[in-house]
PDB file of N, CA and C in Angstrom:
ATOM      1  N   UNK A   1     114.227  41.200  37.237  1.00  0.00           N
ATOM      2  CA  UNK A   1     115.169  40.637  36.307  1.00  0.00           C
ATOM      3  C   UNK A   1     115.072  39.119  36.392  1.00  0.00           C
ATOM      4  N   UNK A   2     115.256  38.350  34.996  1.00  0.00           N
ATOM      5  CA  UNK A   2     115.142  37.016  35.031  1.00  0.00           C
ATOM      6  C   UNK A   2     116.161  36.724  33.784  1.00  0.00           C
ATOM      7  N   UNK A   3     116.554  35.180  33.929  1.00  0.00           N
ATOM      8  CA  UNK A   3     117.321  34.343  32.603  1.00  0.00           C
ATOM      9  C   UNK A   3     116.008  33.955  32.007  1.00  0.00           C
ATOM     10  N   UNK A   4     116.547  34.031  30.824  1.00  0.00           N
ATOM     11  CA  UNK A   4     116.001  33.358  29.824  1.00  0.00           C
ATOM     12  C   UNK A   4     117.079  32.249  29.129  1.00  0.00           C
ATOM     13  N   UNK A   5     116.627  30.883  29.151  1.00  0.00           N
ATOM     14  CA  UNK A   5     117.644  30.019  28.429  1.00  0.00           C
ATOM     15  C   UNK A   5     116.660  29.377  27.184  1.00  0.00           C
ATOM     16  N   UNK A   6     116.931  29.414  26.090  1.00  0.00           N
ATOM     17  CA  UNK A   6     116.404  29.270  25.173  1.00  0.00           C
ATOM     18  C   UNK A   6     116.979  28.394  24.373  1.00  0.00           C
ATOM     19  N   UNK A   7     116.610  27.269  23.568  1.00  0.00           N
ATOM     20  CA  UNK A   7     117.223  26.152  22.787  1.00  0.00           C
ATOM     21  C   UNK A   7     118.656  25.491  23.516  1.00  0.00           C
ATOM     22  N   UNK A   8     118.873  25.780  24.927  1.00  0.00           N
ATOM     23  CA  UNK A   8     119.900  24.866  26.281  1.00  0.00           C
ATOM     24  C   UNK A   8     119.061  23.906  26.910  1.00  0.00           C
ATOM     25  N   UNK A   9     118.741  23.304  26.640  1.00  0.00           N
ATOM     26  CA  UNK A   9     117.377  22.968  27.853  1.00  0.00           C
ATOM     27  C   UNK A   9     118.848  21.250  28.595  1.00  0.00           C
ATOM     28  N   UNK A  10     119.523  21.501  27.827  1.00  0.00           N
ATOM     29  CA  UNK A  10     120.951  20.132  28.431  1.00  0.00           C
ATOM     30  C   UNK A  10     121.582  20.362  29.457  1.00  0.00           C
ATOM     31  N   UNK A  11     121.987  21.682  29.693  1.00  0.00           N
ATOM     32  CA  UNK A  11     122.776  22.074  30.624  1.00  0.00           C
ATOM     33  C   UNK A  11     124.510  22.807  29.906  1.00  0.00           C
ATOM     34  N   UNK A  12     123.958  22.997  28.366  1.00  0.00           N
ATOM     35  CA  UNK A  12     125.026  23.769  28.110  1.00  0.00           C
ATOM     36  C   UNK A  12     124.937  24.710  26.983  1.00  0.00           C
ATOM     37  N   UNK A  13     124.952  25.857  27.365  1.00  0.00           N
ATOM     38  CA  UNK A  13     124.457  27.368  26.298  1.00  0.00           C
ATOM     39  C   UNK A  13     125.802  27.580  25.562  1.00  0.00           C
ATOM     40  N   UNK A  14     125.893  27.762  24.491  1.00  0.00           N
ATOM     41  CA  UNK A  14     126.640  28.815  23.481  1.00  0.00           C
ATOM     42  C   UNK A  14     127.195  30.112  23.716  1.00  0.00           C
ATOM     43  N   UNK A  15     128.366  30.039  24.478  1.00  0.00           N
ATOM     44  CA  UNK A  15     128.798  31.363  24.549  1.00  0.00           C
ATOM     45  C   UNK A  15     128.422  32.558  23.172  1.00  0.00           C
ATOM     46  N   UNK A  16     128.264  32.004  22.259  1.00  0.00           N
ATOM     47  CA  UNK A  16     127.890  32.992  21.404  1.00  0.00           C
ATOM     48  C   UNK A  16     126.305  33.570  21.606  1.00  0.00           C
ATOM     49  N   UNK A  17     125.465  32.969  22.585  1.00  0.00           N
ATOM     50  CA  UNK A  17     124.100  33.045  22.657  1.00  0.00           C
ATOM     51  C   UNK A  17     124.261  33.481  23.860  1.00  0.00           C
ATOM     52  N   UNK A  18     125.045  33.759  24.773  1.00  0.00           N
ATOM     53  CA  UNK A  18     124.552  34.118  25.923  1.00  0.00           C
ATOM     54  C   UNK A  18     124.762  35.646  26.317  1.00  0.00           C
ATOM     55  N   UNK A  19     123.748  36.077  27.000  1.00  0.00           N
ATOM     56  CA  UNK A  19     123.800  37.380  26.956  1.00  0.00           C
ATOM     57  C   UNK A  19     123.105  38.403  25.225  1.00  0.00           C
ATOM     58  N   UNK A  20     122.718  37.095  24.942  1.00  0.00           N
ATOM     59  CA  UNK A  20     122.287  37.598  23.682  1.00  0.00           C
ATOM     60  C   UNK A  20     120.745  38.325  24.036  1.00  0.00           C
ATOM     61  N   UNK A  21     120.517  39.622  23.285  1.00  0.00           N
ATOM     62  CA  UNK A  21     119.519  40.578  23.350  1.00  0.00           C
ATOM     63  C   UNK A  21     119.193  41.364  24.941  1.00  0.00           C
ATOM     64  N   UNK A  22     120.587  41.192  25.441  1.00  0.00           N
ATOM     65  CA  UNK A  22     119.932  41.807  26.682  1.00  0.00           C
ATOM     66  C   UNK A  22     120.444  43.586  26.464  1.00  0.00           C
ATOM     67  N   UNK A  23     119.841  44.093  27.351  1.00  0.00           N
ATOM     68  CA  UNK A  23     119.643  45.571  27.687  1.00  0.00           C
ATOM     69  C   UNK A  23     121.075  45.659  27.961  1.00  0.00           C
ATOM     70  N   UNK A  24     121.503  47.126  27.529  1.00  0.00           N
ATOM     71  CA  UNK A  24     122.522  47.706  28.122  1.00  0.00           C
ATOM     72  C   UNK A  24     123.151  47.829  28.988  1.00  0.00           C
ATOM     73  N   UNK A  25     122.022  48.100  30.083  1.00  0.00           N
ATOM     74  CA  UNK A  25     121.987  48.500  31.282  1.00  0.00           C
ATOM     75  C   UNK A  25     121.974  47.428  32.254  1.00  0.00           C
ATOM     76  N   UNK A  26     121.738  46.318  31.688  1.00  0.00           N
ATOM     77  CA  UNK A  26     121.769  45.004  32.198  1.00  0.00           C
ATOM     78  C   UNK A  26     123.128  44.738  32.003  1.00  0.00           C
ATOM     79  N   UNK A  27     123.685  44.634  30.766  1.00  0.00           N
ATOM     80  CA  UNK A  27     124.879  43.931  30.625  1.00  0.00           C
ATOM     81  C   UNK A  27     125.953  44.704  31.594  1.00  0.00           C
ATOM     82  N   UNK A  28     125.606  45.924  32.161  1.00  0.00           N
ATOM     83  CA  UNK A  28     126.788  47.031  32.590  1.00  0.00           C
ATOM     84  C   UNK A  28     126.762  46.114  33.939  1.00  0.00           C
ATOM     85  N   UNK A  29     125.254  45.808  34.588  1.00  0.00           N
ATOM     86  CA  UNK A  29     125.496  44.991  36.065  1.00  0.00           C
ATOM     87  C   UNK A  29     125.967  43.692  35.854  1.00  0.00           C
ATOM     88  N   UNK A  30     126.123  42.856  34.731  1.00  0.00           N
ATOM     89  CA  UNK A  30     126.511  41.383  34.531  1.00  0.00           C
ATOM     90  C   UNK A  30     127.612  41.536  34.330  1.00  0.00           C
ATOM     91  N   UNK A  31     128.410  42.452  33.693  1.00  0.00           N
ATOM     92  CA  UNK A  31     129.710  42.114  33.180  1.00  0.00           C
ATOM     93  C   UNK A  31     130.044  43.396  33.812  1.00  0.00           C
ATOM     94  N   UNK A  32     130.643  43.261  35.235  1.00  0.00           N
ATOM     95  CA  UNK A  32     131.042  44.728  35.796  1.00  0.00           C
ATOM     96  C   UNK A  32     133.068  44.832  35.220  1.00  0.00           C
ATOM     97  N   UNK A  33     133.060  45.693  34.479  1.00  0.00           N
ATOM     98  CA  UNK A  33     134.635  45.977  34.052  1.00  0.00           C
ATOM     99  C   UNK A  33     134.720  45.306  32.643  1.00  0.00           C
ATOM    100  N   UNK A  34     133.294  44.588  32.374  1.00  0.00           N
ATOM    101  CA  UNK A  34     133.561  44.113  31.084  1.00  0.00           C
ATOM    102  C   UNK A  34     133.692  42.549  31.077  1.00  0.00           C
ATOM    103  N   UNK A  35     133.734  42.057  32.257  1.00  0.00           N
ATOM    104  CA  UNK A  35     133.690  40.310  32.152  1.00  0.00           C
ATOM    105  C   UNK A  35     132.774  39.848  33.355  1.00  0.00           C
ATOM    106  N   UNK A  36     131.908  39.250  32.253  1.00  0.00           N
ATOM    107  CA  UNK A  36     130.655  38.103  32.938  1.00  0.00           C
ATOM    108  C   UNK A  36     131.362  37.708  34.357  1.00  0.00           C
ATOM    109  N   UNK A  37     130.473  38.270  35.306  1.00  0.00           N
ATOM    110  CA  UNK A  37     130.735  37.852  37.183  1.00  0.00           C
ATOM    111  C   UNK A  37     129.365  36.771  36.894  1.00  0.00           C
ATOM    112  N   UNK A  38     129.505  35.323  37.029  1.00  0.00           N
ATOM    113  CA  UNK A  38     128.743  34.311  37.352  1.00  0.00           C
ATOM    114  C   UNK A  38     127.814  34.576  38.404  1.00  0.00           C
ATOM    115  N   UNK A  39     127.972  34.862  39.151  1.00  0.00           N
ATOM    116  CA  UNK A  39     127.373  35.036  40.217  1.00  0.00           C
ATOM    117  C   UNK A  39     126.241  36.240  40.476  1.00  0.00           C
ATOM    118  N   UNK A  40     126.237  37.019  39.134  1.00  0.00           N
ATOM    119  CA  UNK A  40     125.298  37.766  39.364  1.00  0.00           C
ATOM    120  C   UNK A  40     123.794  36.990  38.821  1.00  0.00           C
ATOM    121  N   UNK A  41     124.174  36.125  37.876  1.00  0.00           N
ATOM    122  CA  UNK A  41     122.982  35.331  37.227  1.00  0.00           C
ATOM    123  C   UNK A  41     122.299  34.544  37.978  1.00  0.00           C
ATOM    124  N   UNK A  42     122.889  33.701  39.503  1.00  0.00           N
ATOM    125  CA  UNK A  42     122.821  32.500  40.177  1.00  0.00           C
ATOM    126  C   UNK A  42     121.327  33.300  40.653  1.00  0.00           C
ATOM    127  N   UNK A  43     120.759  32.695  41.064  1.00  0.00           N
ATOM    128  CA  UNK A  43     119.495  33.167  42.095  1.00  0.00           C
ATOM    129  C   UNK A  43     118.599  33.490  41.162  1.00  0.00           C
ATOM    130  N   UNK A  44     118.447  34.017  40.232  1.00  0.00           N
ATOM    131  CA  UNK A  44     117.886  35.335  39.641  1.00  0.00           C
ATOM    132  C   UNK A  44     116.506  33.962  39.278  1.00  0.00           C
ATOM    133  N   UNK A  45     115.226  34.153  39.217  1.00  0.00           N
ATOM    134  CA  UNK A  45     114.292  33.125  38.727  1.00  0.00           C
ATOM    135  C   UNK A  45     114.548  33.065  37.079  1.00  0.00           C
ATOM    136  N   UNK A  46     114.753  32.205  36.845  1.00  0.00           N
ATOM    137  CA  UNK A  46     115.058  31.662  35.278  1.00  0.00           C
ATOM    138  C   UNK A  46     114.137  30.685  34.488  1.00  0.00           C
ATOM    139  N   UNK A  47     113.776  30.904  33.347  1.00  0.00           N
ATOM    140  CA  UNK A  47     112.569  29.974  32.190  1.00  0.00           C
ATOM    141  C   UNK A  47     113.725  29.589  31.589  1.00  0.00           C
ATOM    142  N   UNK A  48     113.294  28.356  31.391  1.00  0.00           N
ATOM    143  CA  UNK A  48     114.263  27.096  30.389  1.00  0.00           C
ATOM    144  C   UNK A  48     113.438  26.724  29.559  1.00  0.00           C
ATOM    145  N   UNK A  49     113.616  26.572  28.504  1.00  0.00           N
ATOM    146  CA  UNK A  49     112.534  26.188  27.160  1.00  0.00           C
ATOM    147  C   UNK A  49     113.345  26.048  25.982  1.00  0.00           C
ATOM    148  N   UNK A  50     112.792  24.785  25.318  1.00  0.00           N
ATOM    149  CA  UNK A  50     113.719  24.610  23.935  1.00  0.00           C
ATOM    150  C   UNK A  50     113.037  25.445  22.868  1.00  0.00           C
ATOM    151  N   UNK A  51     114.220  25.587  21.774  1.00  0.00           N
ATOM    152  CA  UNK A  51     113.388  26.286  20.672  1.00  0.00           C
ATOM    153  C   UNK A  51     111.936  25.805  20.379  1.00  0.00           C
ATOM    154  N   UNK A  52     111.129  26.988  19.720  1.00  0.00           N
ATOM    155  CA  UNK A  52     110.119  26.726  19.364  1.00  0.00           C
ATOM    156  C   UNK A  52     110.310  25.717  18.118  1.00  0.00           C
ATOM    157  N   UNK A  53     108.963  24.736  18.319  1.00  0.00           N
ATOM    158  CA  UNK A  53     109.691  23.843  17.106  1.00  0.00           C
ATOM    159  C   UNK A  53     110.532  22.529  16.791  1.00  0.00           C
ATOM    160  N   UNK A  54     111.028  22.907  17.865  1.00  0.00           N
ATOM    161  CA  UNK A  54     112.283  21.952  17.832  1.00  0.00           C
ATOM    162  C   UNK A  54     110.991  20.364  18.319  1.00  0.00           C
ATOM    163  N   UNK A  55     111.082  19.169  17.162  1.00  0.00           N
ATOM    164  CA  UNK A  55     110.352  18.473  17.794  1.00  0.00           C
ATOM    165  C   UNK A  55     110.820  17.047  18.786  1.00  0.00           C
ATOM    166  N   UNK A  56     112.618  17.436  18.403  1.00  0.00           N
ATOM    167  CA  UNK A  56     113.092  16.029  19.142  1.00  0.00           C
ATOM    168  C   UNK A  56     113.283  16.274  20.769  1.00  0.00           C
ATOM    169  N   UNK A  57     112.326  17.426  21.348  1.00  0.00           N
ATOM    170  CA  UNK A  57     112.092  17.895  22.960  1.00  0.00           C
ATOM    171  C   UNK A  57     110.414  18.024  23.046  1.00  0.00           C
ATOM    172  N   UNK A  58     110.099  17.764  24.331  1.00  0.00           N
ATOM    173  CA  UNK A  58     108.571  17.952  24.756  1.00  0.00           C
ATOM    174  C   UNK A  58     108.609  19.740  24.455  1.00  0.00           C
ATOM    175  N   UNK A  59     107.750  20.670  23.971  1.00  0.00           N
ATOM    176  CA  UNK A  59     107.790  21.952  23.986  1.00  0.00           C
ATOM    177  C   UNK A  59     106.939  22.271  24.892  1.00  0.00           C
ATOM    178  N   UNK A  60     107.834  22.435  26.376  1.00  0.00           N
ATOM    179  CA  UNK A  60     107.413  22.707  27.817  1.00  0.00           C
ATOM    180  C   UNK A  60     108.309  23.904  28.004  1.00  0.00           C
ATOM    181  N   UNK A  61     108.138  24.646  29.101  1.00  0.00           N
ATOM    182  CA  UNK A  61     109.050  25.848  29.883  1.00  0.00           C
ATOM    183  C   UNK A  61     109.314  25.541  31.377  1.00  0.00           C
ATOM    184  N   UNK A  62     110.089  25.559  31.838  1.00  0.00           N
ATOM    185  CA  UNK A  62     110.510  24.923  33.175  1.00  0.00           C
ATOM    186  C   UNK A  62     110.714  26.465  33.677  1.00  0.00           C
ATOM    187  N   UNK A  63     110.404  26.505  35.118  1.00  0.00           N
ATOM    188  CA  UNK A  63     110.723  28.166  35.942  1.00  0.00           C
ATOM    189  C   UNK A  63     111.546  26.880  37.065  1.00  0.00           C
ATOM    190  N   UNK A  64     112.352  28.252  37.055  1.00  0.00           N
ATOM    191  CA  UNK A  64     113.265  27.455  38.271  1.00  0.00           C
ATOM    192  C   UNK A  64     114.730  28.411  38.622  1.00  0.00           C
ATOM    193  N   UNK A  65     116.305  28.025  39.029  1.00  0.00           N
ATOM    194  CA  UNK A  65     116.954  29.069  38.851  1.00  0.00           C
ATOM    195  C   UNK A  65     117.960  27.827  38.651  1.00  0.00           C
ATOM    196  N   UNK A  66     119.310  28.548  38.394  1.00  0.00           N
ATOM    197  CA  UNK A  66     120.594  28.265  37.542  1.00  0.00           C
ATOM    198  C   UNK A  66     121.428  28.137  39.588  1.00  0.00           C
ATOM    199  N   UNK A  67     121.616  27.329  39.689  1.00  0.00           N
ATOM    200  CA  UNK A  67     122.736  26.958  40.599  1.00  0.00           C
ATOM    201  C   UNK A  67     123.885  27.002  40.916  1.00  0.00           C
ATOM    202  N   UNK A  68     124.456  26.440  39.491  1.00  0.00           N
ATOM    203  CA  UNK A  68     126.031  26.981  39.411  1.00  0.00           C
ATOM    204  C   UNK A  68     125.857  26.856  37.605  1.00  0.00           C
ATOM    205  N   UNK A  69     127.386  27.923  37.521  1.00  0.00           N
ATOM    206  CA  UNK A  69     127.331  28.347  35.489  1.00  0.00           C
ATOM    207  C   UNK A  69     128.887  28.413  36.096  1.00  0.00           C
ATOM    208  N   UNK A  70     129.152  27.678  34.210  1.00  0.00           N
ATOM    209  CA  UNK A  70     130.891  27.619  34.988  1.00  0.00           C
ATOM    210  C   UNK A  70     131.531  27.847  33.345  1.00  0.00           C
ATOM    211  N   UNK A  71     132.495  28.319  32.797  1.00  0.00           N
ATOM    212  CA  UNK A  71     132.729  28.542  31.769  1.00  0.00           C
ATOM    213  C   UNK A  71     133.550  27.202  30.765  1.00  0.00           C
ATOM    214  N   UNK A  72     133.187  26.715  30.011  1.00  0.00           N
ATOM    215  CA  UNK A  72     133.580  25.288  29.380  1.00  0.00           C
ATOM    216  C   UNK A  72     134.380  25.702  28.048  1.00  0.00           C
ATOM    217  N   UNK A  73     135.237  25.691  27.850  1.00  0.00           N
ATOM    218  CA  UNK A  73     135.988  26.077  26.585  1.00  0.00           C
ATOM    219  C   UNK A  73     135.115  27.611  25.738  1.00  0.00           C
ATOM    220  N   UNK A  74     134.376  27.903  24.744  1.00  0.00           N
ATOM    221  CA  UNK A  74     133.661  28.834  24.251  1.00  0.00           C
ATOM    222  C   UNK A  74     132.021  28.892  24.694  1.00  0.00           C
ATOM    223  N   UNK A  75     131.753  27.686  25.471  1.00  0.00           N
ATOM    224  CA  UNK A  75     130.571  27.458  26.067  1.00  0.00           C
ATOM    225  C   UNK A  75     130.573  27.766  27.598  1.00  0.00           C
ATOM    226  N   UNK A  76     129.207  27.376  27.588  1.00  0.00           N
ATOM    227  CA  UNK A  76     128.950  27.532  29.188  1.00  0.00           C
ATOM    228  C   UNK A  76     128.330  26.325  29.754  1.00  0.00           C
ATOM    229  N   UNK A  77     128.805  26.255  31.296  1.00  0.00           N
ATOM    230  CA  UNK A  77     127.710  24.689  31.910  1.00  0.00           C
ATOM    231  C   UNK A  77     126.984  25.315  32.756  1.00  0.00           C
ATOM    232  N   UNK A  78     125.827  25.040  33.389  1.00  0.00           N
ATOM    233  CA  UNK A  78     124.594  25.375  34.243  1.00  0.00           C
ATOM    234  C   UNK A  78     124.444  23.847  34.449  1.00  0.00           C
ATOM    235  N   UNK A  79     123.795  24.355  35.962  1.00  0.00           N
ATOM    236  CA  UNK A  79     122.805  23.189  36.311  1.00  0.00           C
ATOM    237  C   UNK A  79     121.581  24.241  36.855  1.00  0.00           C
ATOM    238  N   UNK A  80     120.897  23.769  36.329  1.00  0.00           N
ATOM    239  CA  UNK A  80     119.350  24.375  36.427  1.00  0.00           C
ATOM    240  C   UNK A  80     118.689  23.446  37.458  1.00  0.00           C
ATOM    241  N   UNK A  81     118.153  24.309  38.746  1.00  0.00           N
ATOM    242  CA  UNK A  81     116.972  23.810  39.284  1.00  0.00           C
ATOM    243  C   UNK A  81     115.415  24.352  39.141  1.00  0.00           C
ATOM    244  N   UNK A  82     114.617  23.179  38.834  1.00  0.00           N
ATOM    245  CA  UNK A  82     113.035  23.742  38.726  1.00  0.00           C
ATOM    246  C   UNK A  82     112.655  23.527  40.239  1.00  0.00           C
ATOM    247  N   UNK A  83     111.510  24.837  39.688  1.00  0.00           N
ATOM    248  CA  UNK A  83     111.035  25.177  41.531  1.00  0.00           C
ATOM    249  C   UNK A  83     109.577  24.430  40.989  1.00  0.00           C
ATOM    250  N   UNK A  84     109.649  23.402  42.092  1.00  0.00           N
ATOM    251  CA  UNK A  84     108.846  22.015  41.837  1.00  0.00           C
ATOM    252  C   UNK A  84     107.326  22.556  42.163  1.00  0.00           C
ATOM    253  N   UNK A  85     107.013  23.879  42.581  1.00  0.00           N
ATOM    254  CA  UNK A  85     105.565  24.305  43.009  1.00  0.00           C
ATOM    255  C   UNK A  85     104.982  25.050  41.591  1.00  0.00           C
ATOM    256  N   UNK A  86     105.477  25.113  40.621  1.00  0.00           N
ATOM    257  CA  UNK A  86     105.520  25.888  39.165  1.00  0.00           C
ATOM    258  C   UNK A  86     105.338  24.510  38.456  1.00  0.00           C
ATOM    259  N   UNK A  87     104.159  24.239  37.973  1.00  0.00           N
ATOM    260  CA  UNK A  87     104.083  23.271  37.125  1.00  0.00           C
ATOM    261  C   UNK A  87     104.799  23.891  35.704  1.00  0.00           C
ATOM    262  N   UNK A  88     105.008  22.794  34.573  1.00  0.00           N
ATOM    263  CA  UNK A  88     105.375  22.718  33.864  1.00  0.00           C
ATOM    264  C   UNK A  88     104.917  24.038  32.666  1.00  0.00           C
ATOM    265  N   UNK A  89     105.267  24.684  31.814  1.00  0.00           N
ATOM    266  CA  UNK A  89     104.177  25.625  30.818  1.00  0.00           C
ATOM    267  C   UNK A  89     104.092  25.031  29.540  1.00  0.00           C
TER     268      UNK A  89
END
């Protein structure tokens, strides 16, 4: 299992985007009773990459993991660390 953060590459995702397209069976271990436990995401190895396209970002993919995720009004905050032995994609 891994994050995928896609068009966040700032340090703040869209509660409406998160958790977006995941498996069932996934969401049953992320949201045990029905609400997102933070802490199941922390660790997990995570790709950070802006939309495809998007040209006001370098279109790179960073591997690395999410540190702390904290809930911000309808959004979310992360701080993402890259694991510095994973060059850039």
């Amino acid at each position: 299992m891994y994050n995928l953060i896609v068009g966040s590459i700032n340090g703040t995702a869209g509660g409406d985007r998160m958790l977006e397209h995941t498996d069932e069976g996934v969401l049953g271990y992320l949201r045990p009773g029905g609400v997102l436990d933070p802490s199941r995401l922390l660790g997990l190895p995570t790709l950070v990459m802006p939309e495809t396209g998007d040209t006001s970002v370098p279109q790179v993919a960073r591997v690395g993991s999410i540190v702390s995720l904290i809930r911000a009004g309808r959004d979310f905050r992360y701080e993402f660390t890259p694991n510095p032995r994973i060059p850039e994609i």
